[in-house]
C-alpha atoms as a PDB file:
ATOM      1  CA  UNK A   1      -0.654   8.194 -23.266  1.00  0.00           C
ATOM      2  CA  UNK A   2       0.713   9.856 -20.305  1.00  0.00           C
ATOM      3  CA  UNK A   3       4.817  10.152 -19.729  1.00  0.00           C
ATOM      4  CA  UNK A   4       5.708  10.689 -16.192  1.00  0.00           C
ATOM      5  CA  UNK A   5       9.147  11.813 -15.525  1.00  0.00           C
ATOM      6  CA  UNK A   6       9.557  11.407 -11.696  1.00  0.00           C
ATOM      7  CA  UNK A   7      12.369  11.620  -9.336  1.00  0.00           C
ATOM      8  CA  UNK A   8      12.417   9.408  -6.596  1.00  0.00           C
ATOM      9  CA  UNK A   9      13.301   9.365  -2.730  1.00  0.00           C
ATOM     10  CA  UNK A  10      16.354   6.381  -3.496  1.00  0.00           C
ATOM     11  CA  UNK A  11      17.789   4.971  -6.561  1.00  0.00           C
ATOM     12  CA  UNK A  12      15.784   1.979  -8.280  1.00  0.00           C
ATOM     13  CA  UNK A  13      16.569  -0.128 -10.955  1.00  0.00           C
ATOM     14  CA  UNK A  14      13.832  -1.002 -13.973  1.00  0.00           C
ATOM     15  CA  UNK A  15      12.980  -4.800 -13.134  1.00  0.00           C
ATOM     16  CA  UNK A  16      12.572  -3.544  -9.409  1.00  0.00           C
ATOM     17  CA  UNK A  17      10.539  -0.747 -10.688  1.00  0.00           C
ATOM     18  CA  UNK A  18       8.237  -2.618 -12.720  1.00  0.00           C
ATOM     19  CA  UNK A  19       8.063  -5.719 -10.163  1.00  0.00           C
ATOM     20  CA  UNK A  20       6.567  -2.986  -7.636  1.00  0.00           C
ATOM     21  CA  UNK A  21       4.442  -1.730 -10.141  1.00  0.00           C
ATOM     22  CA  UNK A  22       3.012  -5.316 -11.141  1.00  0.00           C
ATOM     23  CA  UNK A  23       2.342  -5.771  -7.175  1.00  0.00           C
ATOM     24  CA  UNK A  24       0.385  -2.262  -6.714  1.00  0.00           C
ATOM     25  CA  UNK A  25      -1.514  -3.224 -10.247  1.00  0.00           C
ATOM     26  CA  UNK A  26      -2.682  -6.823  -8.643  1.00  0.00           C
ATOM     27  CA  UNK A  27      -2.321  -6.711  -5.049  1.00  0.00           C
ATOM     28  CA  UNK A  28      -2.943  -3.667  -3.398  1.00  0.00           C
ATOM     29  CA  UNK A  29      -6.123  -1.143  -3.142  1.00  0.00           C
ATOM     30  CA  UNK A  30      -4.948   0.636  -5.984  1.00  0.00           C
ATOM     31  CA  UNK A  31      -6.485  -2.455  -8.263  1.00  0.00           C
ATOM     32  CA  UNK A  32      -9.026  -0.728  -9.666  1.00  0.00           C
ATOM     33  CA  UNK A  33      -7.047   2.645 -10.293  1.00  0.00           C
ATOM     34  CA  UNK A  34      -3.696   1.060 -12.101  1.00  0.00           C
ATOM     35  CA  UNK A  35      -2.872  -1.568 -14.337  1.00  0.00           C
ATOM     36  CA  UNK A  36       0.046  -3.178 -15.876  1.00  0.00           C
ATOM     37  CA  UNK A  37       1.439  -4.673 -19.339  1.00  0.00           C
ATOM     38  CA  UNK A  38       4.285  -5.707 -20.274  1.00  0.00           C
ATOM     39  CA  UNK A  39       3.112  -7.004 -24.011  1.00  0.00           C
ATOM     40  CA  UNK A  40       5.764  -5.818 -26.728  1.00  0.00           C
ATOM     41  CA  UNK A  41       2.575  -5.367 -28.867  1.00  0.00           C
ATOM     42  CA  UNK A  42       0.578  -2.607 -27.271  1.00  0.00           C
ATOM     43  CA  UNK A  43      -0.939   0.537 -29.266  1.00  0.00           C
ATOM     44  CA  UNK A  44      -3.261   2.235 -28.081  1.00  0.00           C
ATOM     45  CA  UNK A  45      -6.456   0.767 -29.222  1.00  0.00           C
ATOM     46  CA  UNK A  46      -5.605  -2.142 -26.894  1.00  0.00           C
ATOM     47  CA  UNK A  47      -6.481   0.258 -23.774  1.00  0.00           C
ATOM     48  CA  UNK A  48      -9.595   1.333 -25.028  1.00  0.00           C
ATOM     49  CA  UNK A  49     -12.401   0.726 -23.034  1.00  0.00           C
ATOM     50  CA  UNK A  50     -10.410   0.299 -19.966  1.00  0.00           C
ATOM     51  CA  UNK A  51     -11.462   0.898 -16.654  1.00  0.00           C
ATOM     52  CA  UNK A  52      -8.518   1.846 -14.835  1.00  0.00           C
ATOM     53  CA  UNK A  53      -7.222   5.265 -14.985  1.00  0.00           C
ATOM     54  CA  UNK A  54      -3.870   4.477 -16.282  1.00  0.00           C
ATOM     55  CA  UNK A  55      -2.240   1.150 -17.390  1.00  0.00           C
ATOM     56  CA  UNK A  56       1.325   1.056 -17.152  1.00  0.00           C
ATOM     57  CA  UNK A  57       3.916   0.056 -19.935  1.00  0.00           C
ATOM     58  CA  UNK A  58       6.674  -1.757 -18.059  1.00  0.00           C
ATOM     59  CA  UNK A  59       8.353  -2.239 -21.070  1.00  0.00           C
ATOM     60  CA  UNK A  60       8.739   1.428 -22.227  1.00  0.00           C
ATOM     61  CA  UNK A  61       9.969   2.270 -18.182  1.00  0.00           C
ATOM     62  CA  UNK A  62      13.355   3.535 -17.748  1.00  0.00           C
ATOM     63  CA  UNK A  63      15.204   3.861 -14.442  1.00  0.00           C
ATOM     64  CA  UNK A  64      18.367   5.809 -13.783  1.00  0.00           C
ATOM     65  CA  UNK A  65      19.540   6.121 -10.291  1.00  0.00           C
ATOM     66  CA  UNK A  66      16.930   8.328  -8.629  1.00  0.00           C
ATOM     67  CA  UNK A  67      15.147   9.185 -11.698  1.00  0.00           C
ATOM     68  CA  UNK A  68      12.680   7.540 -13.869  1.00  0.00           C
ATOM     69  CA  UNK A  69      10.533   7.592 -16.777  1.00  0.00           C
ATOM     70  CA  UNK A  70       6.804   5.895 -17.250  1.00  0.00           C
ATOM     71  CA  UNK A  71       4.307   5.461 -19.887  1.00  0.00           C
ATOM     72  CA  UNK A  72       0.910   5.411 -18.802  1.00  0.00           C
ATOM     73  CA  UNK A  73      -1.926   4.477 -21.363  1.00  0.00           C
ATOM     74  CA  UNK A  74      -5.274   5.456 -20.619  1.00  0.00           C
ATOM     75  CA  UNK A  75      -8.959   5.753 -22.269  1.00  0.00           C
ATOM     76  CA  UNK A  76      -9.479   9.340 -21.635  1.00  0.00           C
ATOM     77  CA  UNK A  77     -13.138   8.782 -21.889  1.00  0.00           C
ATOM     78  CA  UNK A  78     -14.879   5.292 -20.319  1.00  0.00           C
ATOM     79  CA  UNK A  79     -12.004   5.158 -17.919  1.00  0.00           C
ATOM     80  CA  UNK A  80     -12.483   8.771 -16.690  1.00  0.00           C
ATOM     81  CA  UNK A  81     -15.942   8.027 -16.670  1.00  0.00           C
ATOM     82  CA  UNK A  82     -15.032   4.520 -14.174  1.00  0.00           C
ATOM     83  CA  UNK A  83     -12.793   6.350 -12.148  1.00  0.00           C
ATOM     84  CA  UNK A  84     -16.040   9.490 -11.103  1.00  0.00           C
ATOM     85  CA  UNK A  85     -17.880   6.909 -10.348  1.00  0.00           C
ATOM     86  CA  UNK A  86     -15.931   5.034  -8.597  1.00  0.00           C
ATOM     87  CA  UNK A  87     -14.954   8.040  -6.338  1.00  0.00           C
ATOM     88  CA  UNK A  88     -18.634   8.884  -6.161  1.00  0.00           C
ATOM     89  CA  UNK A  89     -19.225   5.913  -4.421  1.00  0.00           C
ATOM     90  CA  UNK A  90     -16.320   6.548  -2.203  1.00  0.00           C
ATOM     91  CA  UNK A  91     -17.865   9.568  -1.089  1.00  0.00           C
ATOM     92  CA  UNK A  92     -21.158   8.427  -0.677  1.00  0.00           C
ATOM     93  CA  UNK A  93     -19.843   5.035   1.231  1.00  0.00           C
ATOM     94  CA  UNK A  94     -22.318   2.997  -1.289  1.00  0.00           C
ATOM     95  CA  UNK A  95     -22.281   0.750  -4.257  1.00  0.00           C
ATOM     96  CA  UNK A  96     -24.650   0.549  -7.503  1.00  0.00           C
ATOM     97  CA  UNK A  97     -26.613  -2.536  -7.241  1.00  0.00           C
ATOM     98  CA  UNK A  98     -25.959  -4.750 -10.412  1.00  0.00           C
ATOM     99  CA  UNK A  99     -28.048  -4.609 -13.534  1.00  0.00           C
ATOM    100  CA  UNK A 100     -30.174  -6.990 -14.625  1.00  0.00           C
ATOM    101  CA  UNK A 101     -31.791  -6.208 -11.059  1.00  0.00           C
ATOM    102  CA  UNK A 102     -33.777  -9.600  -9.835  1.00  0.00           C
ATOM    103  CA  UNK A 103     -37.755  -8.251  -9.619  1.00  0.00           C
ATOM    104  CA  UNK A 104     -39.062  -8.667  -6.388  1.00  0.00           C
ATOM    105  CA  UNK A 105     -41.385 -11.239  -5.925  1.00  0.00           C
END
């Protein structure tokens, strides 16, 4: 788990925080860099195996004024691993074909 202590260009509240945060997980190009949960159950076997680079705990964020406080969970190892590869193939302006590959006929 990561804890990011940030302070911000304008004051923000949590729910406003964490609403922005849900949009930038589902909607935006980041989707395959951040995720979101807001499950009161998560350890940290839950994140395991996951392919983002960081998954974040909206319900451990706090907000005060400018400043604010976020809890990142990550798989230091297969989602590392995603993330190379996915810049890799930003770089190279390609994708991997998928696997089973169809045999040519």
């Amino acid at each position: 788990m990561a804890i990011l202590n940030l302070n911000l260009k304008s004051e923000t509240e949590r729910d406003e925080l964490n609403d922005y945060l849900r949009y930038i997980a589902l909607h935006s190009g980041l989707q395959k860099q951040v995720d979101y949960s807001n499950s009161p159950e998560a350890v940290s076997s839950d994140f395991v195996g996951s392919r983002a680079a960081g998954v974040v705990d909206a319900l451990a964020t706090i907000a005060d004024g400018n400043r604010c406080v976020l809890y990142v969970w990550y798989d230091n190892e297969y989602g590392y691993s995603c993330q190379v590869i996915r810049m890799a193939q930003y770089i190279c302006n390609t994708t991997l074909k998928p696997y089973p590959v169809e045999p040519v006929a």
